[in-house]
PDB file of N, CA and C in Angstrom:
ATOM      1  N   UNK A   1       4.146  -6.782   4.337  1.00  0.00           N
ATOM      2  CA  UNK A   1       2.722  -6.606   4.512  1.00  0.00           C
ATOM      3  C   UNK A   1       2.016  -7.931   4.226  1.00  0.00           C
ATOM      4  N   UNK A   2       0.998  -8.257   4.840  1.00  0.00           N
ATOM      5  CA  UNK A   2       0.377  -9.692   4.805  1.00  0.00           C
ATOM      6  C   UNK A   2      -0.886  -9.081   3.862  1.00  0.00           C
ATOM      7  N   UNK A   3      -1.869 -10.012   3.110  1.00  0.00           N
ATOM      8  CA  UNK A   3      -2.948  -9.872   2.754  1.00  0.00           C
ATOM      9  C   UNK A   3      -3.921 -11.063   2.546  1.00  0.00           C
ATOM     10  N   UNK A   4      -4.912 -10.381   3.342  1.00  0.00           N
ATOM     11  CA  UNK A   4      -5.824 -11.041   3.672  1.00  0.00           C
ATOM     12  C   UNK A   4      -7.154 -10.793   2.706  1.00  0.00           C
ATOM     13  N   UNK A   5      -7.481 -11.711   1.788  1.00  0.00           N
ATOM     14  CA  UNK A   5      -8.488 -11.761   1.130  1.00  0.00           C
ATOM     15  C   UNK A   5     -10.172 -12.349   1.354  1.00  0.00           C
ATOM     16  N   UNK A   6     -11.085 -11.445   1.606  1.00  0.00           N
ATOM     17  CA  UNK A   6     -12.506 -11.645   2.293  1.00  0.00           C
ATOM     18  C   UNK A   6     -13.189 -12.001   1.503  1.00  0.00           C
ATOM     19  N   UNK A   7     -14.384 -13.105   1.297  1.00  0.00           N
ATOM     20  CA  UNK A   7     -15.613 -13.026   0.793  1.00  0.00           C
ATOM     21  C   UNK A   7     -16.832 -13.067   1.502  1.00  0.00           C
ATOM     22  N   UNK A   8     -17.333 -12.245   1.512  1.00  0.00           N
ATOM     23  CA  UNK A   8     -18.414 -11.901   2.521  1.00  0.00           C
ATOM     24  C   UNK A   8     -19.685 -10.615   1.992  1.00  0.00           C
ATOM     25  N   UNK A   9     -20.781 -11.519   2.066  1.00  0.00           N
ATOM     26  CA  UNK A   9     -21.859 -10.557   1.564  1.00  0.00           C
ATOM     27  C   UNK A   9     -22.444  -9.525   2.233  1.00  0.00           C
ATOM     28  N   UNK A  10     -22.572  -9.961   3.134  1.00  0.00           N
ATOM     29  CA  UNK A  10     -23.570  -8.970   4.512  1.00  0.00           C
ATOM     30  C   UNK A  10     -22.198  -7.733   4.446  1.00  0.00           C
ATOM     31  N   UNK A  11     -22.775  -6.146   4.458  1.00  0.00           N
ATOM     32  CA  UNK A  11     -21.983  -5.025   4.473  1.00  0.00           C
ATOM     33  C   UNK A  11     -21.685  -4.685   6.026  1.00  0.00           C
ATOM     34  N   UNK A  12     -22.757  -5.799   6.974  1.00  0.00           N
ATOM     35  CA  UNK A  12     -21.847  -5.236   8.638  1.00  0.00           C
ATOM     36  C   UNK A  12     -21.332  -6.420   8.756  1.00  0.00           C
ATOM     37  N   UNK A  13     -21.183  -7.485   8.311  1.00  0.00           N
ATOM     38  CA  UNK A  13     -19.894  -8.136   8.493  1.00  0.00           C
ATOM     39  C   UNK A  13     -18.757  -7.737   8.013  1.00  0.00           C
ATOM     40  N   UNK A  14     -19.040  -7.465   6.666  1.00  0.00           N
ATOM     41  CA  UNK A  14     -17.473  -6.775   6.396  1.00  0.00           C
ATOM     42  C   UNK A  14     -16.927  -5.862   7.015  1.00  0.00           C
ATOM     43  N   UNK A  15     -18.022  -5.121   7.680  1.00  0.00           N
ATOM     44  CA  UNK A  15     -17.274  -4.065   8.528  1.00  0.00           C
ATOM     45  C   UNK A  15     -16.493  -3.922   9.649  1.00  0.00           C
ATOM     46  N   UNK A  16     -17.607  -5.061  10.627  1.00  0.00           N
ATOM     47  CA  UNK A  16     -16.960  -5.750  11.798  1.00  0.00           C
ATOM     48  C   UNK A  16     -15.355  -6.357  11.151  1.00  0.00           C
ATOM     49  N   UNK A  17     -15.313  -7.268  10.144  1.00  0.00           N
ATOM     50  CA  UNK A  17     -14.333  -7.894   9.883  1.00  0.00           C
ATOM     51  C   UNK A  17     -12.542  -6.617   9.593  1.00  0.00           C
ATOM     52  N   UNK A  18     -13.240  -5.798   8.997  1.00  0.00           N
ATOM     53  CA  UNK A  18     -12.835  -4.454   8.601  1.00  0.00           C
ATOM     54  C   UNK A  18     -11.756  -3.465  10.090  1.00  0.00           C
ATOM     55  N   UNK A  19     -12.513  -3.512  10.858  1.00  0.00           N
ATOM     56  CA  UNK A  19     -12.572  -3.041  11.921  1.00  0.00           C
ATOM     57  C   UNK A  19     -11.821  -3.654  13.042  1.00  0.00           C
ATOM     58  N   UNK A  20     -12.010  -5.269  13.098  1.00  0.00           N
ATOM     59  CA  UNK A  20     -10.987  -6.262  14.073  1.00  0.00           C
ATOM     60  C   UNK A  20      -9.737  -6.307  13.113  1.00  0.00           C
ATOM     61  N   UNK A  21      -9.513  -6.390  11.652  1.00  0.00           N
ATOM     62  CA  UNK A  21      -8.097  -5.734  10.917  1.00  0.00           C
ATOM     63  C   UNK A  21      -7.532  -4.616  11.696  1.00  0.00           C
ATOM     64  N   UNK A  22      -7.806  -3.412  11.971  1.00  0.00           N
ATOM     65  CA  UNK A  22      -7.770  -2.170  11.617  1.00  0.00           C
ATOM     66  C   UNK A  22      -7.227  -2.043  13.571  1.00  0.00           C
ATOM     67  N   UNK A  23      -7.748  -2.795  14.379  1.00  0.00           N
ATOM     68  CA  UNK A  23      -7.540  -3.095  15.960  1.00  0.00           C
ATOM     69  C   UNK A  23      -6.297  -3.686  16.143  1.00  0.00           C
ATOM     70  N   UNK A  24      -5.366  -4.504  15.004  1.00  0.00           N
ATOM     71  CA  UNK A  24      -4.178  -5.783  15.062  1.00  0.00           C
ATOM     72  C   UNK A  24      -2.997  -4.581  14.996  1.00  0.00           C
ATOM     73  N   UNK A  25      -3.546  -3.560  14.178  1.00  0.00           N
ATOM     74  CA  UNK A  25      -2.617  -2.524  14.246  1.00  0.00           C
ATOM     75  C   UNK A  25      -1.190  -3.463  13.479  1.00  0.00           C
ATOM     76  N   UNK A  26      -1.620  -3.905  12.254  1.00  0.00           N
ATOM     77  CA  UNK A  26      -0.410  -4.867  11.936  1.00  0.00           C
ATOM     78  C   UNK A  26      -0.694  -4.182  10.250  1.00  0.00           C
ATOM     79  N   UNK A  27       0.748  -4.526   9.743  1.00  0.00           N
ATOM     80  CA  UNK A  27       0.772  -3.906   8.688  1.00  0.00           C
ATOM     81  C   UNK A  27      -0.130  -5.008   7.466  1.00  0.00           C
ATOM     82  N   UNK A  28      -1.623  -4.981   7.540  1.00  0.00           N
ATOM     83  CA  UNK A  28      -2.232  -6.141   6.800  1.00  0.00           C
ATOM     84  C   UNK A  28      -3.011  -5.277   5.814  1.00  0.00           C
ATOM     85  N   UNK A  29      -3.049  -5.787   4.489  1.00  0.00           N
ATOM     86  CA  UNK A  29      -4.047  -5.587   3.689  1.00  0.00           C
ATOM     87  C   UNK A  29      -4.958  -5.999   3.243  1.00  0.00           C
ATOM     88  N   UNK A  30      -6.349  -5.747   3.035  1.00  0.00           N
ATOM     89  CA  UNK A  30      -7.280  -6.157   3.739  1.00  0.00           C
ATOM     90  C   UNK A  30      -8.159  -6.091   1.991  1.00  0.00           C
ATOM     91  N   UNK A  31      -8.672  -7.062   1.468  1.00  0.00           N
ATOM     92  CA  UNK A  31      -9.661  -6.639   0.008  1.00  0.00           C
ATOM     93  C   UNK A  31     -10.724  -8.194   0.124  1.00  0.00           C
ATOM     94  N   UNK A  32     -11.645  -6.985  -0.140  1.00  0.00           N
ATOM     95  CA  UNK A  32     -13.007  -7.768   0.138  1.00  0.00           C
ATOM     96  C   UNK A  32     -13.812  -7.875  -1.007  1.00  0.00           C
ATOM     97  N   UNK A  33     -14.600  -9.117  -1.341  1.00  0.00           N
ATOM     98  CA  UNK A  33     -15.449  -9.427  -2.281  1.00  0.00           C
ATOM     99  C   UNK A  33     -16.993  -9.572  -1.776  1.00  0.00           C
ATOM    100  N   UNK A  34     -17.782  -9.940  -3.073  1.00  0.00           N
ATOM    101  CA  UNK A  34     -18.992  -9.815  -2.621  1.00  0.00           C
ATOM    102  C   UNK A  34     -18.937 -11.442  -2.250  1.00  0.00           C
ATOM    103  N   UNK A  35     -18.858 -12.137  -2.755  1.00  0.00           N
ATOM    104  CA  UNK A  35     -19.455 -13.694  -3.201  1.00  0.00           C
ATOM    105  C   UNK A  35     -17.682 -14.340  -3.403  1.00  0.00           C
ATOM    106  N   UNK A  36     -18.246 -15.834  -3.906  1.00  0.00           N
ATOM    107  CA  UNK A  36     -17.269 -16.575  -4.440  1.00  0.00           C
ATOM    108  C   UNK A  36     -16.535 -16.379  -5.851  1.00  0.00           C
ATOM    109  N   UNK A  37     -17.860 -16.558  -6.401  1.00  0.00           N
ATOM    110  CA  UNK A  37     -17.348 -15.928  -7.725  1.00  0.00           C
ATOM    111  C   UNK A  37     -16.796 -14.794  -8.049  1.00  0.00           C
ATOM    112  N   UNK A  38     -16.746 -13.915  -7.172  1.00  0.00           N
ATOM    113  CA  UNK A  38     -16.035 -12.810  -7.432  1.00  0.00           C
ATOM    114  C   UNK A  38     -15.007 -12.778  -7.074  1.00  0.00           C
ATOM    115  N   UNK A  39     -14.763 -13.561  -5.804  1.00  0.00           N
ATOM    116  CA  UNK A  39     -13.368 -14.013  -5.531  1.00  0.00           C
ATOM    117  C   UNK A  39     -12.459 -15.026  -6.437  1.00  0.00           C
ATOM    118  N   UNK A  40     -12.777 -15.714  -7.050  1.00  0.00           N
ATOM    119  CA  UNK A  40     -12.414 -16.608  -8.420  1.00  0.00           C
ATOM    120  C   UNK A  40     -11.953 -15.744  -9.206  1.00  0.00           C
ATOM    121  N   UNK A  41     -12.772 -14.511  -9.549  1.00  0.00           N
ATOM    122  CA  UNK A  41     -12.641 -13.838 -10.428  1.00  0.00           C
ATOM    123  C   UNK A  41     -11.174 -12.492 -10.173  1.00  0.00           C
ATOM    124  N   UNK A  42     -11.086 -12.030  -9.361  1.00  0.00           N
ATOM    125  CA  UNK A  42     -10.434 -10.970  -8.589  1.00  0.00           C
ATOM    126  C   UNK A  42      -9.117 -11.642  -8.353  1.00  0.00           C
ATOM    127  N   UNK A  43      -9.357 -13.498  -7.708  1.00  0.00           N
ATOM    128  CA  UNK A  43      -7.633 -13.629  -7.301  1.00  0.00           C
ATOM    129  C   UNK A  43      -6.831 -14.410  -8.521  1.00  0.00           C
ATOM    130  N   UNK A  44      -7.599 -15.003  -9.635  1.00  0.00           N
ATOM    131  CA  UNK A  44      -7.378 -15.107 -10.899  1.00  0.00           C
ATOM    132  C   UNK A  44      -6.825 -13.967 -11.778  1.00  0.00           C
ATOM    133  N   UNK A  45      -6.548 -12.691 -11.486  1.00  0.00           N
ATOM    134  CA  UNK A  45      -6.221 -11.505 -12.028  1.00  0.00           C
ATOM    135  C   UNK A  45      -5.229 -10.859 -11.121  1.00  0.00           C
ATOM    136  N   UNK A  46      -4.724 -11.415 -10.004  1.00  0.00           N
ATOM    137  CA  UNK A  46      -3.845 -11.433  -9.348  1.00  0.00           C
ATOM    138  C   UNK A  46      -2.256 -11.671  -9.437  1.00  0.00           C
ATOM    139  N   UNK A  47      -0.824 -11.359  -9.909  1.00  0.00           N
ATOM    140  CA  UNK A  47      -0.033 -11.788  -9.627  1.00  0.00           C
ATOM    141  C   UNK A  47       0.641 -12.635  -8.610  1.00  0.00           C
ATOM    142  N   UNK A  48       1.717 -14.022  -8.991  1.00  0.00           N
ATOM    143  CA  UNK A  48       1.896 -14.376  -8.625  1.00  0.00           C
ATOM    144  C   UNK A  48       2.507 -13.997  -6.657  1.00  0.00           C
ATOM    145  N   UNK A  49       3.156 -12.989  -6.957  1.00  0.00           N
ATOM    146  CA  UNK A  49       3.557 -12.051  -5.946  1.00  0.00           C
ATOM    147  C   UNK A  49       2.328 -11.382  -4.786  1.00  0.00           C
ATOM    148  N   UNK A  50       1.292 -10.916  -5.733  1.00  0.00           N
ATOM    149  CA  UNK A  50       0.093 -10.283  -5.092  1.00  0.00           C
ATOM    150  C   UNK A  50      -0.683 -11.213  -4.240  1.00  0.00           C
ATOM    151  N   UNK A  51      -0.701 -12.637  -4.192  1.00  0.00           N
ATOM    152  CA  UNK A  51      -1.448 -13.303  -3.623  1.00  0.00           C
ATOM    153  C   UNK A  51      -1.704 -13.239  -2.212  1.00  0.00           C
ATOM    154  N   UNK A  52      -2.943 -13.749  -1.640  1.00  0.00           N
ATOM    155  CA  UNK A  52      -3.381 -13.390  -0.387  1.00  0.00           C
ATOM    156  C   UNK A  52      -2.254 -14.257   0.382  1.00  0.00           C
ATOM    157  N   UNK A  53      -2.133 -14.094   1.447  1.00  0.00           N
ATOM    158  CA  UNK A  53      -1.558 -14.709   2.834  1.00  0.00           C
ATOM    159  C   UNK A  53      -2.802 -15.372   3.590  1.00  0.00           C
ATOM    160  N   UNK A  54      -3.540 -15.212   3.281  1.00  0.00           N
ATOM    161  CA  UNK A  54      -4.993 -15.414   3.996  1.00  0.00           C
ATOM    162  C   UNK A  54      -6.296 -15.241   3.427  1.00  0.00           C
ATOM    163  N   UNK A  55      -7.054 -16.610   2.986  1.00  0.00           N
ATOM    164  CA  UNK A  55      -8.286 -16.037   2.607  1.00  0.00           C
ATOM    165  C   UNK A  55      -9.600 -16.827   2.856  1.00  0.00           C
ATOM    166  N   UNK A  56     -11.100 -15.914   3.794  1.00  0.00           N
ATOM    167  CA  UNK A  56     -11.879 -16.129   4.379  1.00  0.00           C
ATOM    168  C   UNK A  56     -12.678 -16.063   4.034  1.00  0.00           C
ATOM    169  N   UNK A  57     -13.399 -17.132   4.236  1.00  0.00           N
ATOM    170  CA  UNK A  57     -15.215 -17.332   3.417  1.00  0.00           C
ATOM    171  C   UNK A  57     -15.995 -17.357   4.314  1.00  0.00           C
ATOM    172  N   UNK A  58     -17.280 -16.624   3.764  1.00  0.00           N
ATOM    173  CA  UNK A  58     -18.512 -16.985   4.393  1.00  0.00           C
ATOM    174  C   UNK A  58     -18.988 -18.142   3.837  1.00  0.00           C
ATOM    175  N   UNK A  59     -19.225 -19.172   4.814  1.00  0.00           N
ATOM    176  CA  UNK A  59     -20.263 -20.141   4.285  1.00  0.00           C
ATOM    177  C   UNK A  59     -21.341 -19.845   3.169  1.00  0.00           C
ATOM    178  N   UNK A  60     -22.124 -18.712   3.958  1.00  0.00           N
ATOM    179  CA  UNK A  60     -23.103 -18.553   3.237  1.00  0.00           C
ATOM    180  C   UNK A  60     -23.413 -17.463   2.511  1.00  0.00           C
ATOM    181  N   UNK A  61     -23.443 -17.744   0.695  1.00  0.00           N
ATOM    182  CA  UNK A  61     -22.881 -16.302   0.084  1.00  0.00           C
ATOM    183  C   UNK A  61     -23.843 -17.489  -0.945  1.00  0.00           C
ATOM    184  N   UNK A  62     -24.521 -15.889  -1.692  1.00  0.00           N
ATOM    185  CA  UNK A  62     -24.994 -16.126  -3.351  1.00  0.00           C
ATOM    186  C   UNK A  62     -24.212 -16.514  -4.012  1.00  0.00           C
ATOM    187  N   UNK A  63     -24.853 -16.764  -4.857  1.00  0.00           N
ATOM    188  CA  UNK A  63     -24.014 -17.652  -6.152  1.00  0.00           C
ATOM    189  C   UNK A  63     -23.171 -18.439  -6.213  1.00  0.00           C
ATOM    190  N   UNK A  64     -22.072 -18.635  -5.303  1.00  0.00           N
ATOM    191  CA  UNK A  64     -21.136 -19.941  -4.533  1.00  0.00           C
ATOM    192  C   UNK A  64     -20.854 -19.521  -3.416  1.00  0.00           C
ATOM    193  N   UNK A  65     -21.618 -20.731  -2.697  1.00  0.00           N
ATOM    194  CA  UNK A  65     -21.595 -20.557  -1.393  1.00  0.00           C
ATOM    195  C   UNK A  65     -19.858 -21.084  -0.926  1.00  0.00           C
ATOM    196  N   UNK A  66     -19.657 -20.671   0.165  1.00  0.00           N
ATOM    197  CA  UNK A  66     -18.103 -20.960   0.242  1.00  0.00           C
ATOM    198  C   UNK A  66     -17.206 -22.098   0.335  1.00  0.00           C
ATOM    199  N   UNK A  67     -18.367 -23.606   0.908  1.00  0.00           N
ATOM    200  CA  UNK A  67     -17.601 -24.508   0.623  1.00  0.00           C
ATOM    201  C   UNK A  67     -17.035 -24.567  -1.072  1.00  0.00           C
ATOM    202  N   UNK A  68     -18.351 -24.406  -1.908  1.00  0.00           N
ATOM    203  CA  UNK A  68     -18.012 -24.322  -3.306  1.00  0.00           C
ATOM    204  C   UNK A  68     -16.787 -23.770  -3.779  1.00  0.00           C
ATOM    205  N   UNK A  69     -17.234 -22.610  -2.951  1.00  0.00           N
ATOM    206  CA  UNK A  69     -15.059 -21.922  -3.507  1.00  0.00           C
ATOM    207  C   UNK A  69     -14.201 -22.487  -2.846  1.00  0.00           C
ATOM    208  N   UNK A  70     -14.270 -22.868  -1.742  1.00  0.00           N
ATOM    209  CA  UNK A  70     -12.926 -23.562  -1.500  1.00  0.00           C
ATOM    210  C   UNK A  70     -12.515 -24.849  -2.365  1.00  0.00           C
ATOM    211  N   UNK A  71     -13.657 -25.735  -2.229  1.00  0.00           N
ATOM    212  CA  UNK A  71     -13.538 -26.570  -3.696  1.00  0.00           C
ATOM    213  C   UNK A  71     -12.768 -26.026  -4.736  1.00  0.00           C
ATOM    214  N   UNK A  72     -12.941 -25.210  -5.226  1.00  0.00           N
ATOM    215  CA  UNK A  72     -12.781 -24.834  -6.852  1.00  0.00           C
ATOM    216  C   UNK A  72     -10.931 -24.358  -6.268  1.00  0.00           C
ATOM    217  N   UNK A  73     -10.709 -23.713  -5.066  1.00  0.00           N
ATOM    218  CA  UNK A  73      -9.524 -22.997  -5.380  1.00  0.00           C
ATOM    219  C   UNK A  73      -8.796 -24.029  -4.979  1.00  0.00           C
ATOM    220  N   UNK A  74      -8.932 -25.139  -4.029  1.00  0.00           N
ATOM    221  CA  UNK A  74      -7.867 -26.123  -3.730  1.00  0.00           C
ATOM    222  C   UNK A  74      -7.769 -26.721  -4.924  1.00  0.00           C
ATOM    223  N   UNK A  75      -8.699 -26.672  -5.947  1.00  0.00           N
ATOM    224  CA  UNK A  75      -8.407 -27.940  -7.020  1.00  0.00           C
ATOM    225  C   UNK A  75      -7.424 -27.006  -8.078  1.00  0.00           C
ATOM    226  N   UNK A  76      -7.121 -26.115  -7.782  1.00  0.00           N
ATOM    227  CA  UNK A  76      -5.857 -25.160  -8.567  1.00  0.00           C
ATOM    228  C   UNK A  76      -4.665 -25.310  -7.720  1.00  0.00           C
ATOM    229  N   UNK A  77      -3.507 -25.861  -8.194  1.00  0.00           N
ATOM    230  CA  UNK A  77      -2.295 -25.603  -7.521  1.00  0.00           C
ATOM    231  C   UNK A  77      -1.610 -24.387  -7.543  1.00  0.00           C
ATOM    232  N   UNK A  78      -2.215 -23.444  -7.436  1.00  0.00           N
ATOM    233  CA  UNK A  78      -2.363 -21.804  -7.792  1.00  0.00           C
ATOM    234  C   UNK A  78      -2.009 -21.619  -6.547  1.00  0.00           C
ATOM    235  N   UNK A  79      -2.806 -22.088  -5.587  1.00  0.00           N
ATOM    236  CA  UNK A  79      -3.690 -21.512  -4.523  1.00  0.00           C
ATOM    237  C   UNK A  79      -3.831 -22.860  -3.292  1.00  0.00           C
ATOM    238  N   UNK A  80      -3.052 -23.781  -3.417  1.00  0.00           N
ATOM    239  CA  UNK A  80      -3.220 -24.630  -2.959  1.00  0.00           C
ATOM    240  C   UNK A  80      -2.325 -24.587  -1.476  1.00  0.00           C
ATOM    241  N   UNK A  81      -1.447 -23.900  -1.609  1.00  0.00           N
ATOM    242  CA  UNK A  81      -0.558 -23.299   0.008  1.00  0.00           C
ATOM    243  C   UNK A  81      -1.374 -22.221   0.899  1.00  0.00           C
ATOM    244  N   UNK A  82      -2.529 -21.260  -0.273  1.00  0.00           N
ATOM    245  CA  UNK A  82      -2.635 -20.003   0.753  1.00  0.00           C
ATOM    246  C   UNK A  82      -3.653 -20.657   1.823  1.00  0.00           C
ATOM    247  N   UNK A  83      -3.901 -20.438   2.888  1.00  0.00           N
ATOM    248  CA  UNK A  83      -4.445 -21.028   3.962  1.00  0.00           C
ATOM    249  C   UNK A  83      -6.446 -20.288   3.580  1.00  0.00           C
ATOM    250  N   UNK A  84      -6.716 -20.980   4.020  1.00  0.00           N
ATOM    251  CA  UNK A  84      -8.576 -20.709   4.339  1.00  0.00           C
ATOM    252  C   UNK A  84      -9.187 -21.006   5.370  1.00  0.00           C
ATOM    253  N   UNK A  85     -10.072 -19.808   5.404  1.00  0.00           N
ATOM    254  CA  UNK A  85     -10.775 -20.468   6.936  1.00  0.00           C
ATOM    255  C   UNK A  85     -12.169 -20.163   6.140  1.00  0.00           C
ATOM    256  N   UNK A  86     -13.167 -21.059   7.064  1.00  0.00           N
ATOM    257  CA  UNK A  86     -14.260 -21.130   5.697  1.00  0.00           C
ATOM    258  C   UNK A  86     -15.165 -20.938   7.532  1.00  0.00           C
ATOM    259  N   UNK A  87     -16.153 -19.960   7.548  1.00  0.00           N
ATOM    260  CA  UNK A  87     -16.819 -19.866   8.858  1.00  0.00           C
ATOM    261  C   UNK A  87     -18.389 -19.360   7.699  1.00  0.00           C
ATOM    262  N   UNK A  88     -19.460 -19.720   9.037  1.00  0.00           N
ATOM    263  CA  UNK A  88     -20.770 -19.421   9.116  1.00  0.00           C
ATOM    264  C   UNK A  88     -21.014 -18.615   9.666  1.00  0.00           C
TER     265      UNK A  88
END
């Protein structure tokens, strides 16, 4: 199973995003945050094992906007293989 980790504020983006998952018909798991910081917070409490395969930012999000998190997670060698796509 792949997992794909979201940060995204707007509730019909996540849905749309939700929904083109749910169309791949692929065995993916799919966990969504509000913001950055919550994503900091959520994949920091994560096992090594549990980590995303994939994880997507909104540019534009309260409290850290997404370049900010990508900043913060490349500068962890935690997290420095899982791939990001950082969109507006």
């Amino acid at each position: 199973m792949k997992r794909i980790l979201l940060a995204e504020d707007d509730l019909d983006d996540q849905d749309i995003f939700r929904h083109v998952v749910n169309e791949l018909n692929q065995d993916i798991e799919l966990s969504v945050v509000q913001d950055g910081e919550k994503l900091i917070e959520f994949i920091e409490l994560l096992p090594e094992p549990a980590l995303p395969h994939l994880i997507v930012l909104d540019q534009n999000m309260p409290r850290m906007r997404g370049s900010e998190t990508l900043a913060v997670l490349r500068s962890r060698p935690r997290y420095r293989d899982i791939p990001i796509v950082l969109y507006s």
